[in-house]
Every structure is written in C-alpha cells, then in structure tokens.
PDB file of N, CA and C in Angstrom:
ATOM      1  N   UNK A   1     -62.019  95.793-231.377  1.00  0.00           N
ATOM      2  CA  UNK A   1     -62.120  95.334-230.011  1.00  0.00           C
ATOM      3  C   UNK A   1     -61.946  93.823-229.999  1.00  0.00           C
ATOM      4  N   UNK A   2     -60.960  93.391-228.988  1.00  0.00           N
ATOM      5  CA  UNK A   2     -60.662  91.432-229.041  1.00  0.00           C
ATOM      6  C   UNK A   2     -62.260  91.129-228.226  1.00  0.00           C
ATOM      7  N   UNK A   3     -62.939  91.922-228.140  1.00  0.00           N
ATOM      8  CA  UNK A   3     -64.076  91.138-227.356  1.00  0.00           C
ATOM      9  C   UNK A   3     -64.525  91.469-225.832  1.00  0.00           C
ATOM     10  N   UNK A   4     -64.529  90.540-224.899  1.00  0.00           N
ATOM     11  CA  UNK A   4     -65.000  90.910-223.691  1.00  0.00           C
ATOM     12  C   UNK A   4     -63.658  91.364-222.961  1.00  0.00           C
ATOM     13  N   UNK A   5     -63.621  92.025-222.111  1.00  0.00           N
ATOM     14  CA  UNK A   5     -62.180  92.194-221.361  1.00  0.00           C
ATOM     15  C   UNK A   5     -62.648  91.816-219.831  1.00  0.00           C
ATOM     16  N   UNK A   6     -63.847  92.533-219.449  1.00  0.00           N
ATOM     17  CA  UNK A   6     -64.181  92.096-218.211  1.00  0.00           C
ATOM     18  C   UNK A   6     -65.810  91.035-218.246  1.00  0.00           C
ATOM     19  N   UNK A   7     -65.600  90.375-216.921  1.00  0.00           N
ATOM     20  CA  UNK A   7     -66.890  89.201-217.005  1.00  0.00           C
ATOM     21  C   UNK A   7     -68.344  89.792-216.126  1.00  0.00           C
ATOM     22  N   UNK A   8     -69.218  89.278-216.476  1.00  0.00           N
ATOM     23  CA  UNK A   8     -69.695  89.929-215.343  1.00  0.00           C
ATOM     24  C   UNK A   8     -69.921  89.471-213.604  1.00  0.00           C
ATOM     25  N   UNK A   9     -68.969  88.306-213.797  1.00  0.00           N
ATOM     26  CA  UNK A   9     -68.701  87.997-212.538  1.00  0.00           C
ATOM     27  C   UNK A   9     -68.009  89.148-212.042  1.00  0.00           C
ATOM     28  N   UNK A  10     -67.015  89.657-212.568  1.00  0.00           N
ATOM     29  CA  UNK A  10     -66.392  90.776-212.033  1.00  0.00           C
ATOM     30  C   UNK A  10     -67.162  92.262-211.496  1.00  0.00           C
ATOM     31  N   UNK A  11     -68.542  92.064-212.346  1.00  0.00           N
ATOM     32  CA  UNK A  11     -69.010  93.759-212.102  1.00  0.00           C
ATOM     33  C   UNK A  11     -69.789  92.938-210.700  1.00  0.00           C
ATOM     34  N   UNK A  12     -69.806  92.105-210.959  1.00  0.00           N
ATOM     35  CA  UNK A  12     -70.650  91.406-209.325  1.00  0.00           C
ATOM     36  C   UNK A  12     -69.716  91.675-208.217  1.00  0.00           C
ATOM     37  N   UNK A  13     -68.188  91.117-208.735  1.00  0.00           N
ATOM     38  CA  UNK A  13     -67.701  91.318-207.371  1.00  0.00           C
ATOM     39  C   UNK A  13     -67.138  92.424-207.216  1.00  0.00           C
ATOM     40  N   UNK A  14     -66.994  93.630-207.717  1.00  0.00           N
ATOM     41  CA  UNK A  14     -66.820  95.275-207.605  1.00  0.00           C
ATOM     42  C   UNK A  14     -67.731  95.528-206.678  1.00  0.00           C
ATOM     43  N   UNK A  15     -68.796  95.204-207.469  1.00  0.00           N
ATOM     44  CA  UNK A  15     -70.673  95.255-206.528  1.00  0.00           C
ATOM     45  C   UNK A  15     -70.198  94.986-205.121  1.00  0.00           C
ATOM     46  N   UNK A  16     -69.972  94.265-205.124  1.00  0.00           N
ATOM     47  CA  UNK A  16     -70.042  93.572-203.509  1.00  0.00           C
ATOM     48  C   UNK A  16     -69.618  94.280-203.343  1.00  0.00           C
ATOM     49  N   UNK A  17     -68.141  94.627-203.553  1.00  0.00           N
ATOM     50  CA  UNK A  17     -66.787  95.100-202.791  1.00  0.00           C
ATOM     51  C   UNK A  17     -67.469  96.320-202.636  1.00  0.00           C
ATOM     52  N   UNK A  18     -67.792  97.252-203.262  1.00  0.00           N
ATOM     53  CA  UNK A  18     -67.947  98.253-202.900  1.00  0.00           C
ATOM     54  C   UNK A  18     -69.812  98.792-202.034  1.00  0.00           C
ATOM     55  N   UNK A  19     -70.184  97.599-201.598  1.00  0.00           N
ATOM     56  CA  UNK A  19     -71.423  97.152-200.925  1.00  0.00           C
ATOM     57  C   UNK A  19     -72.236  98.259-201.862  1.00  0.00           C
ATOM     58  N   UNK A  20     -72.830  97.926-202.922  1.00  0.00           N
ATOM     59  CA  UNK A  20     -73.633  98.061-204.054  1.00  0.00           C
ATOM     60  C   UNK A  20     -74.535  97.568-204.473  1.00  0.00           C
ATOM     61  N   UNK A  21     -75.976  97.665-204.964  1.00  0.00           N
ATOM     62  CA  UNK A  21     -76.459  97.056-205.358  1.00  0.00           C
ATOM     63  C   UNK A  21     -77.486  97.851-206.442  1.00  0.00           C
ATOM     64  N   UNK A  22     -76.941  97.149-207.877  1.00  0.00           N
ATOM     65  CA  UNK A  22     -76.902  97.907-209.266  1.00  0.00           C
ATOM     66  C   UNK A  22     -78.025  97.357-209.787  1.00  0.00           C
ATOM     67  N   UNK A  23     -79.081  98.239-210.656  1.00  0.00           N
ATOM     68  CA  UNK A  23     -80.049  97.138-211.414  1.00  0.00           C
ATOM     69  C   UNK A  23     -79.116  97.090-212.390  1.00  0.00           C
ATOM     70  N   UNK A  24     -80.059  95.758-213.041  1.00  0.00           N
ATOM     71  CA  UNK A  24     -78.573  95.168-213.992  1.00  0.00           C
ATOM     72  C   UNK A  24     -78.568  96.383-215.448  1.00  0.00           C
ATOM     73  N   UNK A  25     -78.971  96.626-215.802  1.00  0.00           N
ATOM     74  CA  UNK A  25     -79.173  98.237-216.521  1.00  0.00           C
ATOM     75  C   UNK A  25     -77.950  98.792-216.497  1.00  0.00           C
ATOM     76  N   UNK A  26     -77.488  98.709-215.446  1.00  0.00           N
ATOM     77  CA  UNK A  26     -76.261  99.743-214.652  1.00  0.00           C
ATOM     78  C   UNK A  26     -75.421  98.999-214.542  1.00  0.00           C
ATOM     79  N   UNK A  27     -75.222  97.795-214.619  1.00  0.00           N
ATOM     80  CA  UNK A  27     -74.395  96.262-214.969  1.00  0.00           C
ATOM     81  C   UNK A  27     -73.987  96.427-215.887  1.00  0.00           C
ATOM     82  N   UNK A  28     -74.909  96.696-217.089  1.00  0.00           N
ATOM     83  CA  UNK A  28     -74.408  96.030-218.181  1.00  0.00           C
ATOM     84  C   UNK A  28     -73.941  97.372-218.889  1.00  0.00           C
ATOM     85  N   UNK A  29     -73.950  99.055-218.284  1.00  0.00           N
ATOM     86  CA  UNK A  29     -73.508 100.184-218.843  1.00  0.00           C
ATOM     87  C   UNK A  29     -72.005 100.109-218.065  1.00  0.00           C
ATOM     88  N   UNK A  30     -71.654  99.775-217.023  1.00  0.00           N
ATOM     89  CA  UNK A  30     -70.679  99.354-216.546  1.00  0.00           C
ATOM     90  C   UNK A  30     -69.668  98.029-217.383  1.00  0.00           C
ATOM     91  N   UNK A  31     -70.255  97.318-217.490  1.00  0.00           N
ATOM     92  CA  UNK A  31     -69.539  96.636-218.578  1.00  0.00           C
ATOM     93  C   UNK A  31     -69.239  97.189-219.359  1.00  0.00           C
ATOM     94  N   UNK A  32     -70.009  97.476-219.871  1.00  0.00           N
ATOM     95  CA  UNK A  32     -69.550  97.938-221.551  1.00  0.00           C
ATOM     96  C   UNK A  32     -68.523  99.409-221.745  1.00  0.00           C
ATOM     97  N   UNK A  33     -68.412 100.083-220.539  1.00  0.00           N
ATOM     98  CA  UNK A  33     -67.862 101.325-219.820  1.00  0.00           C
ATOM     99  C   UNK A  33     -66.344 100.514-220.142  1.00  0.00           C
ATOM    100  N   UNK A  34     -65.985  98.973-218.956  1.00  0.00           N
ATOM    101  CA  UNK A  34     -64.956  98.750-218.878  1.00  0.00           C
ATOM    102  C   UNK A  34     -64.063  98.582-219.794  1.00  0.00           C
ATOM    103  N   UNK A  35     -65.303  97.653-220.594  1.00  0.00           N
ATOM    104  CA  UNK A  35     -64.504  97.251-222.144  1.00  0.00           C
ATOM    105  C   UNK A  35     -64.020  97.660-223.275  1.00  0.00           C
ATOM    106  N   UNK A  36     -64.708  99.235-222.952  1.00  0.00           N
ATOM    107  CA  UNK A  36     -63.928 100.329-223.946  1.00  0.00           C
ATOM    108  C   UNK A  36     -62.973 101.056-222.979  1.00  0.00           C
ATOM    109  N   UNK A  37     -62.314 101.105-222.270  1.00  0.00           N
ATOM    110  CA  UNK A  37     -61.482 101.159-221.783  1.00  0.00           C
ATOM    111  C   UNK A  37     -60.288 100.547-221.708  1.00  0.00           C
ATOM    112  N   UNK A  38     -60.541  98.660-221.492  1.00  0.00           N
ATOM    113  CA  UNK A  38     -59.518  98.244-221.811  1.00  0.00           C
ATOM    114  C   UNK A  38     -59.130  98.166-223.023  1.00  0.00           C
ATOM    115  N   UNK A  39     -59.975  98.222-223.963  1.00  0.00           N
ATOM    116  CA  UNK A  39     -60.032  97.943-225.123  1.00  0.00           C
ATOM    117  C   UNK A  39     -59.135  99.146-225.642  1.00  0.00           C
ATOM    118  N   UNK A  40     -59.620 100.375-225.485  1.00  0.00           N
ATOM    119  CA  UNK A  40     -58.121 101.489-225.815  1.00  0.00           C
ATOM    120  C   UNK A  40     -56.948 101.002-224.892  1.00  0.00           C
ATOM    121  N   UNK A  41     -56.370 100.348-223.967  1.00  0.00           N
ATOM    122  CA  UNK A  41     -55.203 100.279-223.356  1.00  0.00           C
ATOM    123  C   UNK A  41     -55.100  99.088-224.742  1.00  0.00           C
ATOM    124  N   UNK A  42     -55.736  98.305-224.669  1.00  0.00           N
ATOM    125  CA  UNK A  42     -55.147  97.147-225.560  1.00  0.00           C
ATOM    126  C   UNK A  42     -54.548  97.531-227.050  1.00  0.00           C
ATOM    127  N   UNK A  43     -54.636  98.551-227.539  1.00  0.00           N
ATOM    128  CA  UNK A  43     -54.196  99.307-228.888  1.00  0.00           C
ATOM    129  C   UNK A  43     -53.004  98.859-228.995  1.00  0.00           C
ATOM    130  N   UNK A  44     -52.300  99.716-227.382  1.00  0.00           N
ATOM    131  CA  UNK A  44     -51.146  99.989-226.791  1.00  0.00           C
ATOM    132  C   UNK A  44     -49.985  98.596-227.196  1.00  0.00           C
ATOM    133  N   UNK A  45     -50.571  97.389-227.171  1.00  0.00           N
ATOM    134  CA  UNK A  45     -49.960  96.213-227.905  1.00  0.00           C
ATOM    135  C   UNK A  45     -49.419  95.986-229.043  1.00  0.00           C
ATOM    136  N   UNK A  46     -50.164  96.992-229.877  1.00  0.00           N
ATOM    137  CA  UNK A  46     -49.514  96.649-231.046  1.00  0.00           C
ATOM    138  C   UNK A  46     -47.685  97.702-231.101  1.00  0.00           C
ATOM    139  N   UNK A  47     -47.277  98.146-229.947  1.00  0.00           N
ATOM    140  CA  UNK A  47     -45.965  98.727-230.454  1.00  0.00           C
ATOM    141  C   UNK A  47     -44.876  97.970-229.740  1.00  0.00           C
ATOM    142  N   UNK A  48     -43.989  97.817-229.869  1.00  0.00           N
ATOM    143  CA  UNK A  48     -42.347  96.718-229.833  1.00  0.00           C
ATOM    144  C   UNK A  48     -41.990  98.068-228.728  1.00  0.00           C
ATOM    145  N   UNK A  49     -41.925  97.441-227.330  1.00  0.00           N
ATOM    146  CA  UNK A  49     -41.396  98.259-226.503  1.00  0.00           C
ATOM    147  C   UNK A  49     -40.395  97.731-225.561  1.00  0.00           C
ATOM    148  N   UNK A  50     -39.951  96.273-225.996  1.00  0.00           N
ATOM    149  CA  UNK A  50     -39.150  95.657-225.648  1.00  0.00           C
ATOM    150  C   UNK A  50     -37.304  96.171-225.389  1.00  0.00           C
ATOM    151  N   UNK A  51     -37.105  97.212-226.141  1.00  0.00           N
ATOM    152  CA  UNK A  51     -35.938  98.092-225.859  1.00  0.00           C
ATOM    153  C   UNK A  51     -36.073  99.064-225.164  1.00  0.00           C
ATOM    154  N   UNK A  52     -37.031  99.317-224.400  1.00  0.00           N
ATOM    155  CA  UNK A  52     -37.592 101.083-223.949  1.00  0.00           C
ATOM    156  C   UNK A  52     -36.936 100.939-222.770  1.00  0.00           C
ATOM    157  N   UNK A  53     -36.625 101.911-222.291  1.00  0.00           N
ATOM    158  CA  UNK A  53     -35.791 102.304-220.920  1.00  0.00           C
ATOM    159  C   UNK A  53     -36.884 102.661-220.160  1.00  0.00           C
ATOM    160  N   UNK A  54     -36.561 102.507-218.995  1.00  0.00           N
ATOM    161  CA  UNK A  54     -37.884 103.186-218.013  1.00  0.00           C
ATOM    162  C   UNK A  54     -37.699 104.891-217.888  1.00  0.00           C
ATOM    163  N   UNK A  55     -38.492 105.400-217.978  1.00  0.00           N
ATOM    164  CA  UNK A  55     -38.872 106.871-217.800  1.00  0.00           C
ATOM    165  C   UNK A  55     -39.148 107.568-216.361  1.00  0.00           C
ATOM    166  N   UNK A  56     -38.481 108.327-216.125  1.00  0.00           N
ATOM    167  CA  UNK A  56     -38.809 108.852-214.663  1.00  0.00           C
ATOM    168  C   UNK A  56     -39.302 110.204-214.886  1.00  0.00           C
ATOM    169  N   UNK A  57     -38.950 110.901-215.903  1.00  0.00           N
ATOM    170  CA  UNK A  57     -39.829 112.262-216.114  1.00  0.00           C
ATOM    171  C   UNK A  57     -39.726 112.713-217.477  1.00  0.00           C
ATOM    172  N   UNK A  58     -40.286 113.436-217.866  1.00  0.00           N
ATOM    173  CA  UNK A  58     -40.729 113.693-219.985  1.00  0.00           C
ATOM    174  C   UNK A  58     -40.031 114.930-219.961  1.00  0.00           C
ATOM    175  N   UNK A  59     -39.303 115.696-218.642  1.00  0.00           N
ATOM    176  CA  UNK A  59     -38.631 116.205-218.543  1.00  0.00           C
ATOM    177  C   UNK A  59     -37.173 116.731-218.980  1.00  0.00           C
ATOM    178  N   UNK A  60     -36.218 117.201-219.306  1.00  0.00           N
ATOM    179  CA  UNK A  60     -35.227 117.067-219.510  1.00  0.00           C
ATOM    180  C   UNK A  60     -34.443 118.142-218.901  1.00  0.00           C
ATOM    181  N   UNK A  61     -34.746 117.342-217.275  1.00  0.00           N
ATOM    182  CA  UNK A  61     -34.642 118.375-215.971  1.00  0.00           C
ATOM    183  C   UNK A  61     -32.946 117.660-215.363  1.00  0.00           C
ATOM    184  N   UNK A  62     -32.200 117.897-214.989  1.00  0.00           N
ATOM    185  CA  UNK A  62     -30.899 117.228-214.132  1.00  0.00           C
ATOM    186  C   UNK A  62     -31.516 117.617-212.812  1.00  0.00           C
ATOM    187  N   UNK A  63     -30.161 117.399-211.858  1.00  0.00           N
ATOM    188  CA  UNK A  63     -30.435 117.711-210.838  1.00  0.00           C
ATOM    189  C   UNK A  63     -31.187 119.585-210.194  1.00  0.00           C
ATOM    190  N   UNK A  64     -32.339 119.903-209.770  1.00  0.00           N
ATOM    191  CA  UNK A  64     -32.704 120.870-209.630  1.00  0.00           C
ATOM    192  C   UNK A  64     -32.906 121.068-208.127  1.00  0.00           C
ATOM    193  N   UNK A  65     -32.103 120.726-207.218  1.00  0.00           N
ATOM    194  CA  UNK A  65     -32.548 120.506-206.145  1.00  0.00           C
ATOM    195  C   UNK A  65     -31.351 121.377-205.436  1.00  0.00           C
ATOM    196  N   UNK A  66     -31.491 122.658-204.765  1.00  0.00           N
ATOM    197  CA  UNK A  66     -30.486 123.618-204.839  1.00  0.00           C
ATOM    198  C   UNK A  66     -29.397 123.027-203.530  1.00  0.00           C
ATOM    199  N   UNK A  67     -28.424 124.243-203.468  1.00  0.00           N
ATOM    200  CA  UNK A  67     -26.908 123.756-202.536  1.00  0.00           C
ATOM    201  C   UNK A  67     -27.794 124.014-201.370  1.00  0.00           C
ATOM    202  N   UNK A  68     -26.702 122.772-200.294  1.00  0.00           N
ATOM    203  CA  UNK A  68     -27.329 123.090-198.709  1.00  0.00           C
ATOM    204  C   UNK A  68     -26.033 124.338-198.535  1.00  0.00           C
ATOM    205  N   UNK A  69     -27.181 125.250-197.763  1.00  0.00           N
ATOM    206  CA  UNK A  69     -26.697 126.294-197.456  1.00  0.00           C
ATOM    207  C   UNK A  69     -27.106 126.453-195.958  1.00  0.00           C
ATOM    208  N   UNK A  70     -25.896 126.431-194.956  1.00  0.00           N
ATOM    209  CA  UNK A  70     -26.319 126.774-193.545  1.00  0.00           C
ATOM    210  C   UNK A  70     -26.875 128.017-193.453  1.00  0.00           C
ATOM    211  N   UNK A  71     -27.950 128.261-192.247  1.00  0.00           N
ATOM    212  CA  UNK A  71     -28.485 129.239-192.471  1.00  0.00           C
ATOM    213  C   UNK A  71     -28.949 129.671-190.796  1.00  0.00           C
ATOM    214  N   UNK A  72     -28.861 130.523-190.245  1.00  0.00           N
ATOM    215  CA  UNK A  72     -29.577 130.956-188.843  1.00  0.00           C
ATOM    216  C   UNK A  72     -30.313 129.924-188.192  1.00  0.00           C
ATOM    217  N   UNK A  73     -29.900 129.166-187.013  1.00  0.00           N
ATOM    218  CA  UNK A  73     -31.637 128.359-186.366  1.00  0.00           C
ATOM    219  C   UNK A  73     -32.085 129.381-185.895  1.00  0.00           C
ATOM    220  N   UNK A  74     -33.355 129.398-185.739  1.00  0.00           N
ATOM    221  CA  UNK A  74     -34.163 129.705-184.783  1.00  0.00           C
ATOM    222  C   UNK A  74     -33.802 129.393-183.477  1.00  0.00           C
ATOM    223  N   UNK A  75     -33.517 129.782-182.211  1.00  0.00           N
ATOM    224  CA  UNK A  75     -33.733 129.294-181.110  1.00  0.00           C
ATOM    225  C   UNK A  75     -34.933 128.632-180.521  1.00  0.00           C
ATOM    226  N   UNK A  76     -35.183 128.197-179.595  1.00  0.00           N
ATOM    227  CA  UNK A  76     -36.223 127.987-179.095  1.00  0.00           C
ATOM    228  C   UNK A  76     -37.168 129.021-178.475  1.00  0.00           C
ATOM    229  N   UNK A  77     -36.117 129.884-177.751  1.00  0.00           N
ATOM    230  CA  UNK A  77     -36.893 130.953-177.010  1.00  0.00           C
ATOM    231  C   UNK A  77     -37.279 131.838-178.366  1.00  0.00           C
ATOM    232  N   UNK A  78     -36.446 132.209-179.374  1.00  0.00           N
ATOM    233  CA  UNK A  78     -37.141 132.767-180.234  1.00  0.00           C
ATOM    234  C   UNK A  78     -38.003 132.613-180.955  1.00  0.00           C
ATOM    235  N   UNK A  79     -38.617 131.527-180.925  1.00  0.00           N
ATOM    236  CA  UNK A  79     -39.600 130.516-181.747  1.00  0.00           C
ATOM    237  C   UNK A  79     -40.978 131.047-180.759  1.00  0.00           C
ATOM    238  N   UNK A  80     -40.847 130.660-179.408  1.00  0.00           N
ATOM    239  CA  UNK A  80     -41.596 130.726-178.333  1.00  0.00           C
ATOM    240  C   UNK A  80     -42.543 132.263-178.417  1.00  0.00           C
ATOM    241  N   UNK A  81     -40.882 133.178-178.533  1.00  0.00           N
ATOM    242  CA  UNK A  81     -41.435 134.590-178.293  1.00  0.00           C
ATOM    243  C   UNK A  81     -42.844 134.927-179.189  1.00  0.00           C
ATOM    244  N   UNK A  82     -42.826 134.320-180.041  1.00  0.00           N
ATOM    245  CA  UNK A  82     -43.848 134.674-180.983  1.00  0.00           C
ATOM    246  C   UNK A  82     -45.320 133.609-181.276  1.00  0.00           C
ATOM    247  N   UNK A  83     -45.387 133.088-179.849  1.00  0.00           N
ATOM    248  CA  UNK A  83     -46.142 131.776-179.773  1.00  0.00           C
ATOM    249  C   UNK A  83     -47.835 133.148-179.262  1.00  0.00           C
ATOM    250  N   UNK A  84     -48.572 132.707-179.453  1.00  0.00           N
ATOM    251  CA  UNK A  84     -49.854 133.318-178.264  1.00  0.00           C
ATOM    252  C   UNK A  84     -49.973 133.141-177.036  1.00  0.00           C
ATOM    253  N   UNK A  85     -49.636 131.345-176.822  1.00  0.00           N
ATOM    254  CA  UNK A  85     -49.728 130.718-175.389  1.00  0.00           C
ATOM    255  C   UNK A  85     -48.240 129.915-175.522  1.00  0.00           C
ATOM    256  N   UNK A  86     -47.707 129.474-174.650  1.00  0.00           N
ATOM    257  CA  UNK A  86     -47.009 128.463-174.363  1.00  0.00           C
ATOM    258  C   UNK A  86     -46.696 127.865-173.033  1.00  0.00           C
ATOM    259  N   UNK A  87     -46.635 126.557-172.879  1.00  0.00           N
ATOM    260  CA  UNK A  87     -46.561 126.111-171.611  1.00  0.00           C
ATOM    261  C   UNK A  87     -45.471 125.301-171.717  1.00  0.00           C
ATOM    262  N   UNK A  88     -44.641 125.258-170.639  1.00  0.00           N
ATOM    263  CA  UNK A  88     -43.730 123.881-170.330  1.00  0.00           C
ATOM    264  C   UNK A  88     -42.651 124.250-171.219  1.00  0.00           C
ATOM    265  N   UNK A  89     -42.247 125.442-171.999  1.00  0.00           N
ATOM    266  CA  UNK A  89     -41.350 125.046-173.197  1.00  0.00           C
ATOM    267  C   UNK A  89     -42.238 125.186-174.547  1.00  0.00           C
ATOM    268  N   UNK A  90     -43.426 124.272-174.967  1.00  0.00           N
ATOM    269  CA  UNK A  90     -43.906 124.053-176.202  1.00  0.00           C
ATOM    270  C   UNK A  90     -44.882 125.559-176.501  1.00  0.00           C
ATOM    271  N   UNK A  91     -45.394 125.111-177.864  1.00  0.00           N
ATOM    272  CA  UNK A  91     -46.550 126.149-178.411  1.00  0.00           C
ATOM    273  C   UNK A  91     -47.258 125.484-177.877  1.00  0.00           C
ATOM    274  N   UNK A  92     -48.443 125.788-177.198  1.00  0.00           N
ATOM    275  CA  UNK A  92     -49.781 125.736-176.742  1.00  0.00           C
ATOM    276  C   UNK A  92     -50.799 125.900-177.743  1.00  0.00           C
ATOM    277  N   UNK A  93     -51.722 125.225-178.121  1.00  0.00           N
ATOM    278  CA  UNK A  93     -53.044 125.104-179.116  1.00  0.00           C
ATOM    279  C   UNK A  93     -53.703 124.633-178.682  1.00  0.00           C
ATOM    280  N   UNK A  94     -55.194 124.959-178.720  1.00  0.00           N
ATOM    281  CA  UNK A  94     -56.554 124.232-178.496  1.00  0.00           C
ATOM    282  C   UNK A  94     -56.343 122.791-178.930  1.00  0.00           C
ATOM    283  N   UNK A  95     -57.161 122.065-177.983  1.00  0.00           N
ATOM    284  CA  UNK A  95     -57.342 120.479-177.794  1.00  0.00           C
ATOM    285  C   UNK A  95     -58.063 120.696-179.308  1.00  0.00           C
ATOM    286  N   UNK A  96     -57.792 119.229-180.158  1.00  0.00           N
ATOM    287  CA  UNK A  96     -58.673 118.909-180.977  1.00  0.00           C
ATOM    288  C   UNK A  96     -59.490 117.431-181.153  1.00  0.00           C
ATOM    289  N   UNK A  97     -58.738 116.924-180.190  1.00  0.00           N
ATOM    290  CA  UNK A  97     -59.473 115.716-179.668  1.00  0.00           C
ATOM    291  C   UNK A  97     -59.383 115.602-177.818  1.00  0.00           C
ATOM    292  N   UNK A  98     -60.820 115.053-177.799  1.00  0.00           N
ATOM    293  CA  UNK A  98     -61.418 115.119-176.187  1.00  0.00           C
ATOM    294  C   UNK A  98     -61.012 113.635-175.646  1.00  0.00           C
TER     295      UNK A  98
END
C-alpha cells in the first residue's frame, strides 16, 4: 500500500455532503474501507497500457442488430378498438396526478 489515498478532510466532506453525522469510529472504518480500495485500483499501475485500444465490449459480437423490415401499422381506430375507455381519439386512463 503507497499509504494514505484518502484524507480525512475528505470523509468530513462526504459527511457533510451526504448530511451525516459519523462517530469518528465510523470515520476512521471508512477510511481505512477507502484506502483498501484505492489501494487495489492502484496495483492496476504497475501494467504499460499505453498501446491499448479502447474496448467497447469483451464481446466478439459484429453488428447484431436485425434488417428493417416494413411491417403492418396499426391504425388508430384499431389501436382504439381495443382501448377500455377512450375519449377525443386517445386511450383514456385514470388520473395519476391531482
């Protein structure tokens, strides 16, 4: 471990931010929470990733996204026919705000 990663000015201002108020007990298990945390991302340094391409999926998927195929609309009135209520044209549903 290089040491501290976070201060505890920082678990103060989490504290705040998240209107908290920690005995320091819970401060300092929080610290020490963070710092093994960063502390495994920091491993991550020791590898030469300076040639790496960016990754968009671990996949080795192409395009999977099928043909547009025209297909029947719906009408409106046929949409309707199968409504419970309708008024004006639209589907009709209970209010959910007053």
């Amino acid at each position: 471990m290089r040491g501290e990663f976070i201060s505890m000015s920082d678990i103060y201002s989490y504290e705040k931010a998240a209107m908290l108020e920690l005995p320091e007990s819970e401060r300092m298990m929080l610290k020490k929470w963070f710092d093994k945390v960063a502390s495994g991302f920091s491993a991550l340094d020791a590898y030469d990733i300076s040639n790496a391409e960016p990754l968009v999926s671990v996949l080795d998927i192409r395009n999977v996204i099928r043909e547009d195929i025209p297909a029947k609309i719906v009408t409106r009135e046929e949409l309707l026919s199968n409504a419970p209520e309708q008024y004006d044209g639209y589907i009709r549903v209970p209010a959910t705000i007053e």
